[in-house]
PDB file of N, CA and C in Angstrom:
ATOM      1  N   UNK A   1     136.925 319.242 356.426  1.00  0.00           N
ATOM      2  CA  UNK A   1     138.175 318.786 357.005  1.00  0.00           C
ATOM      3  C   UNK A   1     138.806 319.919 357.814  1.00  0.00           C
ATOM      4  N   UNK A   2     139.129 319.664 359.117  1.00  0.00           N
ATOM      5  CA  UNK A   2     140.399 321.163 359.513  1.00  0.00           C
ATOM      6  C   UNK A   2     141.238 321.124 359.040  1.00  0.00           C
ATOM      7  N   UNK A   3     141.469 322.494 359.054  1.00  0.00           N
ATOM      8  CA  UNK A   3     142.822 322.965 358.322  1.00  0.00           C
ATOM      9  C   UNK A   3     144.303 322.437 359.304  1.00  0.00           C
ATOM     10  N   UNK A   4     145.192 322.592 358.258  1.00  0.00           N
ATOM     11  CA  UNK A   4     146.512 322.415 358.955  1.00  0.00           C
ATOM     12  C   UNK A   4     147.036 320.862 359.741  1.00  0.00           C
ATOM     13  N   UNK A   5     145.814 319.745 359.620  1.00  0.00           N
ATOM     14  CA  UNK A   5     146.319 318.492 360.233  1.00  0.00           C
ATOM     15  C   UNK A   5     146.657 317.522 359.614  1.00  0.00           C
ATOM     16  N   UNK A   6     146.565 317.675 357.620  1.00  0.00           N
ATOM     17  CA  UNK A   6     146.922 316.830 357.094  1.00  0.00           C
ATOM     18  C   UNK A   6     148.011 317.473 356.175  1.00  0.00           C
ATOM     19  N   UNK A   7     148.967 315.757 355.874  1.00  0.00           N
ATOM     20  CA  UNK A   7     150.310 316.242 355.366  1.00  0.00           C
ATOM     21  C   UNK A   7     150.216 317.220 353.911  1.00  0.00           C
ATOM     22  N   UNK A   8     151.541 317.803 353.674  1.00  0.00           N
ATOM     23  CA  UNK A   8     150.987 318.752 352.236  1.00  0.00           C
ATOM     24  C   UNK A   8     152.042 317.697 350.844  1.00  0.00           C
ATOM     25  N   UNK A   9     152.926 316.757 351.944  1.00  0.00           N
ATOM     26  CA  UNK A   9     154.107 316.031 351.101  1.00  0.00           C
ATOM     27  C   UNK A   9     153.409 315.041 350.406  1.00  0.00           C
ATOM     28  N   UNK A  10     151.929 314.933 349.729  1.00  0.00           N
ATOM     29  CA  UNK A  10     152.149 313.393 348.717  1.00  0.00           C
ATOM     30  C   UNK A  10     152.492 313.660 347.637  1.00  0.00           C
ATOM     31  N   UNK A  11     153.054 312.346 347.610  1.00  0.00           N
ATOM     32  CA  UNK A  11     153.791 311.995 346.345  1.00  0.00           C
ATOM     33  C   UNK A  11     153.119 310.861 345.375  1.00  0.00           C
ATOM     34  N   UNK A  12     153.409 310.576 344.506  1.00  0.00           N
ATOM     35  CA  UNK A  12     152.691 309.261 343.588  1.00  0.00           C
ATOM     36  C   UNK A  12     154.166 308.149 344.113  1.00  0.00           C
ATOM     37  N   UNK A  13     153.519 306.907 345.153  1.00  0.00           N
ATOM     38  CA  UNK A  13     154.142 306.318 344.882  1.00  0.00           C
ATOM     39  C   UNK A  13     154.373 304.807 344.796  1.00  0.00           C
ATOM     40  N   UNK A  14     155.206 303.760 344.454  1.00  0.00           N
ATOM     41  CA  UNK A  14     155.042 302.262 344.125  1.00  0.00           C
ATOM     42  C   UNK A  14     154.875 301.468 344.744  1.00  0.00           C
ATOM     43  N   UNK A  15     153.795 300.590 345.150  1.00  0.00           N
ATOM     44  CA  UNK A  15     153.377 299.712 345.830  1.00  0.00           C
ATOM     45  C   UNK A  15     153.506 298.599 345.298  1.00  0.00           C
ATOM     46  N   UNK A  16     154.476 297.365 346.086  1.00  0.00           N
ATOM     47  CA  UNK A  16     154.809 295.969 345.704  1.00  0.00           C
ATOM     48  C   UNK A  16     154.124 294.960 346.552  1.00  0.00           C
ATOM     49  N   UNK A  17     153.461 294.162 346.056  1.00  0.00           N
ATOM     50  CA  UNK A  17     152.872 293.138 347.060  1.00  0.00           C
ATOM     51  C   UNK A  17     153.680 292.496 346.720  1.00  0.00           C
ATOM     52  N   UNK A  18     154.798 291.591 347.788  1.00  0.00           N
ATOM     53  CA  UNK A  18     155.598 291.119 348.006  1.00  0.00           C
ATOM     54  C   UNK A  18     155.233 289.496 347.828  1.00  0.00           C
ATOM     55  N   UNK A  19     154.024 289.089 348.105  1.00  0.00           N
ATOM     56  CA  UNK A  19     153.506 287.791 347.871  1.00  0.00           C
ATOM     57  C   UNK A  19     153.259 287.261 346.587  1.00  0.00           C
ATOM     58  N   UNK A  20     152.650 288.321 345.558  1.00  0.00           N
ATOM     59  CA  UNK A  20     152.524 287.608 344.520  1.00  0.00           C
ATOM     60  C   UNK A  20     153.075 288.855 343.025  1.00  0.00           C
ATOM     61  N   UNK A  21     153.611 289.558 343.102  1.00  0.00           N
ATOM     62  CA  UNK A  21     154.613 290.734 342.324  1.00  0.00           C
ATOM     63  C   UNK A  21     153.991 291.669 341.807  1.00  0.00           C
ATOM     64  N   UNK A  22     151.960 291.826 342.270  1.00  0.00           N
ATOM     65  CA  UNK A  22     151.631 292.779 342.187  1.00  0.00           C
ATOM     66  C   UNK A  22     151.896 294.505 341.918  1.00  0.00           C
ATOM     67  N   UNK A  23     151.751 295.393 341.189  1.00  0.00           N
ATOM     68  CA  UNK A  23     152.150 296.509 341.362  1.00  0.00           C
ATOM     69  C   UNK A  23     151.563 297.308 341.515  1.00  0.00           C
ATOM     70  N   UNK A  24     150.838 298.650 342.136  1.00  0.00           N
ATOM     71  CA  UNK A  24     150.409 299.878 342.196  1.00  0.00           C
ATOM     72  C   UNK A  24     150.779 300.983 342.631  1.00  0.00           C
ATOM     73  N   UNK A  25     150.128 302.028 341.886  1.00  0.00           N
ATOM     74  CA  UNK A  25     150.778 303.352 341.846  1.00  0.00           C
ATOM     75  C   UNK A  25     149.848 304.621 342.727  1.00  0.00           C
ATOM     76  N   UNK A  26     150.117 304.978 344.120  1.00  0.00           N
ATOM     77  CA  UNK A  26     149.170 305.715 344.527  1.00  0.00           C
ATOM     78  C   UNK A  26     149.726 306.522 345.235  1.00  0.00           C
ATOM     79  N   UNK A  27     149.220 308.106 345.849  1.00  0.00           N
ATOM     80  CA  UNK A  27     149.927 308.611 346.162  1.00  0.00           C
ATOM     81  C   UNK A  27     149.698 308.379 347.593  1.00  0.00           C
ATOM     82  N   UNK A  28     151.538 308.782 348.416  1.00  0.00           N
ATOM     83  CA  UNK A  28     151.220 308.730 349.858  1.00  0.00           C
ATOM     84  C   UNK A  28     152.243 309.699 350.371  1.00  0.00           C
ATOM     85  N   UNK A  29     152.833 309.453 351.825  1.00  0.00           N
ATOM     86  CA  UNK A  29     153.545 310.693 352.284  1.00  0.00           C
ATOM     87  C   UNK A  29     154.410 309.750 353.542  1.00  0.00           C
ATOM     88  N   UNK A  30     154.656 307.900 352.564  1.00  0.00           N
ATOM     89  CA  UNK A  30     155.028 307.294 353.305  1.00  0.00           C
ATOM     90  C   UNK A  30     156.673 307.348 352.713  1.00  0.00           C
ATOM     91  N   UNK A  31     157.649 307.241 354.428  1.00  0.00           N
ATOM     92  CA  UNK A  31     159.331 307.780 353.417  1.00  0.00           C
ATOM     93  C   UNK A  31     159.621 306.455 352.960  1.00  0.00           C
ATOM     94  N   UNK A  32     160.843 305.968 351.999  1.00  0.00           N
ATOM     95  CA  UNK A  32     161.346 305.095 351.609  1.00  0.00           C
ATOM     96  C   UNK A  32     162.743 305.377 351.189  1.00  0.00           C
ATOM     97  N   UNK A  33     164.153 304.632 351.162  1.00  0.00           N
ATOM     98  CA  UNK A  33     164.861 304.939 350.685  1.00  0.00           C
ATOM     99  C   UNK A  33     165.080 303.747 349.170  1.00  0.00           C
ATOM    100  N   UNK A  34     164.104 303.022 349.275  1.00  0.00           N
ATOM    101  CA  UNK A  34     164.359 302.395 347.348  1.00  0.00           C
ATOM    102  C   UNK A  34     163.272 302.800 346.708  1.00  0.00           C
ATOM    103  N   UNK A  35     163.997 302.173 345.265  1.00  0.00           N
ATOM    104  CA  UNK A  35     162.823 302.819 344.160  1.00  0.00           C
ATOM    105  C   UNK A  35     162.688 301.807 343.351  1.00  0.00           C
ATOM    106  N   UNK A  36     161.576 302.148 342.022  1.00  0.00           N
ATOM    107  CA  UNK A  36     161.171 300.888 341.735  1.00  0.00           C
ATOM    108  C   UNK A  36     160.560 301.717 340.502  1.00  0.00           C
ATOM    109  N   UNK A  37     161.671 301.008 338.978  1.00  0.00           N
ATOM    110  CA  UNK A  37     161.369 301.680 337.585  1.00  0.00           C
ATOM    111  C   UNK A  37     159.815 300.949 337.169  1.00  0.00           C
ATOM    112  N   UNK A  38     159.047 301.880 336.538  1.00  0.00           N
ATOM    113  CA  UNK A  38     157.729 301.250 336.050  1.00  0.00           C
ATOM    114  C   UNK A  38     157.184 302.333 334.988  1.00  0.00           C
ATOM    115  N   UNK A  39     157.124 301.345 334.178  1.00  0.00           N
ATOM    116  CA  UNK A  39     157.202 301.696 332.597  1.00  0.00           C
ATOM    117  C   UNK A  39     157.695 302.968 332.646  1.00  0.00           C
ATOM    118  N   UNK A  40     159.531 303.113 332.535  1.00  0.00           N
ATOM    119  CA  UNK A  40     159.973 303.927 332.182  1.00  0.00           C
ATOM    120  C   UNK A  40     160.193 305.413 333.474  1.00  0.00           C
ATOM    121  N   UNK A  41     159.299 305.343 334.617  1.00  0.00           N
ATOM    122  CA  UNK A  41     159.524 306.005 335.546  1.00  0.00           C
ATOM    123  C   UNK A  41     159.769 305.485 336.655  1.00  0.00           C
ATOM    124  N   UNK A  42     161.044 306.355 337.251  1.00  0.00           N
ATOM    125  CA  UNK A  42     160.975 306.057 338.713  1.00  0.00           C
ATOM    126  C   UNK A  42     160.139 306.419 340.133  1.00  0.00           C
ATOM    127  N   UNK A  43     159.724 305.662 340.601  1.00  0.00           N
ATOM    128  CA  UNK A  43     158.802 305.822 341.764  1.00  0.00           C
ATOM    129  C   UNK A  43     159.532 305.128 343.166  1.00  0.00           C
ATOM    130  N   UNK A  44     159.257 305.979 344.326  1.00  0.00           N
ATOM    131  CA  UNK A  44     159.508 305.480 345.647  1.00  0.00           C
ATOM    132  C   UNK A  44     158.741 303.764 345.642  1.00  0.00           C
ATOM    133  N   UNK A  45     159.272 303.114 346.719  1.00  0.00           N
ATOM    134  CA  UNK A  45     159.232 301.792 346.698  1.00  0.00           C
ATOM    135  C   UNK A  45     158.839 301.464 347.991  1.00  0.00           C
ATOM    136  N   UNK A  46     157.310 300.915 348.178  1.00  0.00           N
ATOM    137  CA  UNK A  46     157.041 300.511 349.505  1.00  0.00           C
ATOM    138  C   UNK A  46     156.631 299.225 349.268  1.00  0.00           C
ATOM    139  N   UNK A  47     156.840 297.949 350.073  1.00  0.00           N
ATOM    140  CA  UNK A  47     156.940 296.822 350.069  1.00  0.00           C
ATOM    141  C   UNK A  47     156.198 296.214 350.709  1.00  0.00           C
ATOM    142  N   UNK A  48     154.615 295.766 350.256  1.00  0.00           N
ATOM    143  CA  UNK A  48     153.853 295.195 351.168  1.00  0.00           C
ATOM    144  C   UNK A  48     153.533 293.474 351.638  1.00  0.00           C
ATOM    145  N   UNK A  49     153.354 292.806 352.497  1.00  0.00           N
ATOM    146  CA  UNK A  49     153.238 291.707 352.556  1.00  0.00           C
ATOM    147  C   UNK A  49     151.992 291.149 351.861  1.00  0.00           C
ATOM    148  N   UNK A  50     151.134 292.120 351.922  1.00  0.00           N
ATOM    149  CA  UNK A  50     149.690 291.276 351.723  1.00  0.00           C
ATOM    150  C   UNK A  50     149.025 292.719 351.041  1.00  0.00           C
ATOM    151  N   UNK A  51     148.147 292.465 349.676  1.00  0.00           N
ATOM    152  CA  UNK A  51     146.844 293.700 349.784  1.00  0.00           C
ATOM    153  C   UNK A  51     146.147 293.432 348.911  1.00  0.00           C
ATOM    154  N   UNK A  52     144.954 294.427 348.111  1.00  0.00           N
ATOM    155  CA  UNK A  52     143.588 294.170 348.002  1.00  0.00           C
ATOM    156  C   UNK A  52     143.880 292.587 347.109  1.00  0.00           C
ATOM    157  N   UNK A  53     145.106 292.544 346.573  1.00  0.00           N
ATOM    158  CA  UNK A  53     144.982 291.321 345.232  1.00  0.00           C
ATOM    159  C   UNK A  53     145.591 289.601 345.521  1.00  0.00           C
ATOM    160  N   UNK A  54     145.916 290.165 346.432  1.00  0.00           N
ATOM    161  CA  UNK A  54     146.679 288.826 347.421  1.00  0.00           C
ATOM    162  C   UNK A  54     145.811 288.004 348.713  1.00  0.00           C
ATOM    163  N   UNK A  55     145.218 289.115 348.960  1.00  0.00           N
ATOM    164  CA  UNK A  55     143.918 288.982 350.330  1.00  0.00           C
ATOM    165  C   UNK A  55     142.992 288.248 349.882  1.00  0.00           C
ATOM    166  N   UNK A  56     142.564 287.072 350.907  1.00  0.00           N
ATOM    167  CA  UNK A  56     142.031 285.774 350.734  1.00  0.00           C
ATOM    168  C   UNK A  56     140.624 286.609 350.802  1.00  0.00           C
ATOM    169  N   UNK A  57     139.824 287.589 351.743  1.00  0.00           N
ATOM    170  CA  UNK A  57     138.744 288.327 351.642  1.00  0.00           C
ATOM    171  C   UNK A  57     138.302 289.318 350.185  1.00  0.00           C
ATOM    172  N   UNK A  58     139.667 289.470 349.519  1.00  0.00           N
ATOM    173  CA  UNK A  58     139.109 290.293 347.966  1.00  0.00           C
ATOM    174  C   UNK A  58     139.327 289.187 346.699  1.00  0.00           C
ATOM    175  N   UNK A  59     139.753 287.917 347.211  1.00  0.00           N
ATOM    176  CA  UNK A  59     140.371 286.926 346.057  1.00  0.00           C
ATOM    177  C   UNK A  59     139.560 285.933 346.093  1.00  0.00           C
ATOM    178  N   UNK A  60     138.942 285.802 347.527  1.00  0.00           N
ATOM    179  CA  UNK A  60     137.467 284.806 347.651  1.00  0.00           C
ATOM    180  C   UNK A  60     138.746 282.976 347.523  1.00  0.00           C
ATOM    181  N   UNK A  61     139.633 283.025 347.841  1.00  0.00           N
ATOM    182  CA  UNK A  61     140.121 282.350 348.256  1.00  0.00           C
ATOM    183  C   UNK A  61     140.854 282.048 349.444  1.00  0.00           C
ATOM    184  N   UNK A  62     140.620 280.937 350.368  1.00  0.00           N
ATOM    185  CA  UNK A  62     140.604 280.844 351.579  1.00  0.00           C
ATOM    186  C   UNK A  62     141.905 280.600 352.374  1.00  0.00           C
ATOM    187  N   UNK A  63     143.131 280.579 352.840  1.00  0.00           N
ATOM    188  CA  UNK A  63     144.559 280.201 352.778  1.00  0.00           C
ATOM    189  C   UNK A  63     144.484 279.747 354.167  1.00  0.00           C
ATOM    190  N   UNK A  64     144.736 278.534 354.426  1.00  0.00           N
ATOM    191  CA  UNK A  64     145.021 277.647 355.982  1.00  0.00           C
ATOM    192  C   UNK A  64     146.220 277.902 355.965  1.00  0.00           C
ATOM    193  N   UNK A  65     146.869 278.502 357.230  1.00  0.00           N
ATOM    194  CA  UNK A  65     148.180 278.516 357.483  1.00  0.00           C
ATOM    195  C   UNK A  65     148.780 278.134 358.812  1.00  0.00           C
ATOM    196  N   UNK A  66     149.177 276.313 358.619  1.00  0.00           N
ATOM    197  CA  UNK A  66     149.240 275.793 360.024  1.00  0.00           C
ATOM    198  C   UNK A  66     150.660 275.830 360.065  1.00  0.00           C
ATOM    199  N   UNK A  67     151.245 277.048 360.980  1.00  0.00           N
ATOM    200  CA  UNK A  67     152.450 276.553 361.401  1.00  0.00           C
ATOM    201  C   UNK A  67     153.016 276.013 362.350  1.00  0.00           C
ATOM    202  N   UNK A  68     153.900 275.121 362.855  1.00  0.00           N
ATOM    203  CA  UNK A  68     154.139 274.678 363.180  1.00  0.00           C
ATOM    204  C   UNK A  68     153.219 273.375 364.396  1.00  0.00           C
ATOM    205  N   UNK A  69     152.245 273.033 363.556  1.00  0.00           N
ATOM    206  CA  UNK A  69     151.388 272.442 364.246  1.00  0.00           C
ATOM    207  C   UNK A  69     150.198 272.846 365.284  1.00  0.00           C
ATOM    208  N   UNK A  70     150.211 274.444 364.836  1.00  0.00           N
ATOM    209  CA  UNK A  70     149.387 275.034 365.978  1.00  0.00           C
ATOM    210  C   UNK A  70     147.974 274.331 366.087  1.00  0.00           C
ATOM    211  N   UNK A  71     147.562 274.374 364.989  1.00  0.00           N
ATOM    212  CA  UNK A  71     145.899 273.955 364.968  1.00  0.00           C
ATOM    213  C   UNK A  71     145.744 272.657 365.203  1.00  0.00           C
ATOM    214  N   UNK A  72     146.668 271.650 365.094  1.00  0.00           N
ATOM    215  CA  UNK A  72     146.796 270.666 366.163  1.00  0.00           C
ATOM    216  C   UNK A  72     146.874 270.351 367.532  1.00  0.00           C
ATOM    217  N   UNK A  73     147.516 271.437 367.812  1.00  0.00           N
ATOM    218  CA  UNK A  73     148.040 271.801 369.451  1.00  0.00           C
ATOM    219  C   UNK A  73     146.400 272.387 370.035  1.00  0.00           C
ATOM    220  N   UNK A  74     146.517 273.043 369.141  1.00  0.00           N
ATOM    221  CA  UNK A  74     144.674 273.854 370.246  1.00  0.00           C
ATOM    222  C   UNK A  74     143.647 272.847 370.193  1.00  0.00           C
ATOM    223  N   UNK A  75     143.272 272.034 369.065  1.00  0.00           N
ATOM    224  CA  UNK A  75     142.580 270.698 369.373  1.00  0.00           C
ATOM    225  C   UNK A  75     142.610 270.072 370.360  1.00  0.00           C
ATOM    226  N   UNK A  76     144.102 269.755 370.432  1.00  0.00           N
ATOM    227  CA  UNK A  76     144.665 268.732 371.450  1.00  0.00           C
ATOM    228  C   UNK A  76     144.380 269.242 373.006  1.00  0.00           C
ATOM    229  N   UNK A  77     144.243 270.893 373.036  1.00  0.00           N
ATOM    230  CA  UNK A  77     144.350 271.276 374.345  1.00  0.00           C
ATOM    231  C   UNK A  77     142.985 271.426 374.476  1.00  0.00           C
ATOM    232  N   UNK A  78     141.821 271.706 373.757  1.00  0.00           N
ATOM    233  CA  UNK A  78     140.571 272.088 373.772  1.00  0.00           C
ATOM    234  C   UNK A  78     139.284 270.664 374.299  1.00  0.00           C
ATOM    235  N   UNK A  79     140.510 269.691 373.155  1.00  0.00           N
ATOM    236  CA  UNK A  79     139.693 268.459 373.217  1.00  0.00           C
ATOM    237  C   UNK A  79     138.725 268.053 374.386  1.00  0.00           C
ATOM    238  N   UNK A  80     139.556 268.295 375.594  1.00  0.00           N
ATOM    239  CA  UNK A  80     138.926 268.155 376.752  1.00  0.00           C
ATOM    240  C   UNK A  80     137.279 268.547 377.248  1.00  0.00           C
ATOM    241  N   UNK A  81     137.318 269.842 376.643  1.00  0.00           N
ATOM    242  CA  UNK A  81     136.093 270.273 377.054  1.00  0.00           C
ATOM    243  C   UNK A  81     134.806 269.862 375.722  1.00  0.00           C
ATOM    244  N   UNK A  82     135.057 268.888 375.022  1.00  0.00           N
ATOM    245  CA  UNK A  82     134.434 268.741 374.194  1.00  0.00           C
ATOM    246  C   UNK A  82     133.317 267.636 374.859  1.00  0.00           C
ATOM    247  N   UNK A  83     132.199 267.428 374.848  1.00  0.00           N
ATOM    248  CA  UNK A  83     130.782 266.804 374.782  1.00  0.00           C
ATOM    249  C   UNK A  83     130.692 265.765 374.498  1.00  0.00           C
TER     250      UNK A  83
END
């Protein structure tokens, strides 16, 4: 590795998957101003939407997410060139 290009600030800290109330504890050198008690200690608090335990690729479950009719709409516009 060269010297001098990586940070010297990690810390151990709390990772929330926001989707399903997941928790993990790892270190990073990402800032936060909340925290988040776990068993008995406080840890910085980073708030994720999605990760390894929520993710349809590590959970082997597949999640369709049609909003607002999109995957209807691209049918509808595609249809045309169909055979």
């Amino acid at each position: 590795m060269k010297k001098g290009i990586h940070p010297e600030n990690y810390r151990l800290v709390a990772f929330k998957d926001m989707s399903n109330g997941d928790v993990f504890i790892t270190r990073s050198t990402a800032n936060t101003k909340e925290t988040l008690d776990v068993e008995g200690v406080e840890y910085p608090l980073i708030k994720l939407e999605i990760s390894r335990t929520s993710h349809p690729f590590y959970t082997g479950k597949s999640k369709l997410v049609d909003t607002a009719g999109r995957i209807d709409k691209f049918k509808s516009k595609y249809a045309k060139f169909k055979k």
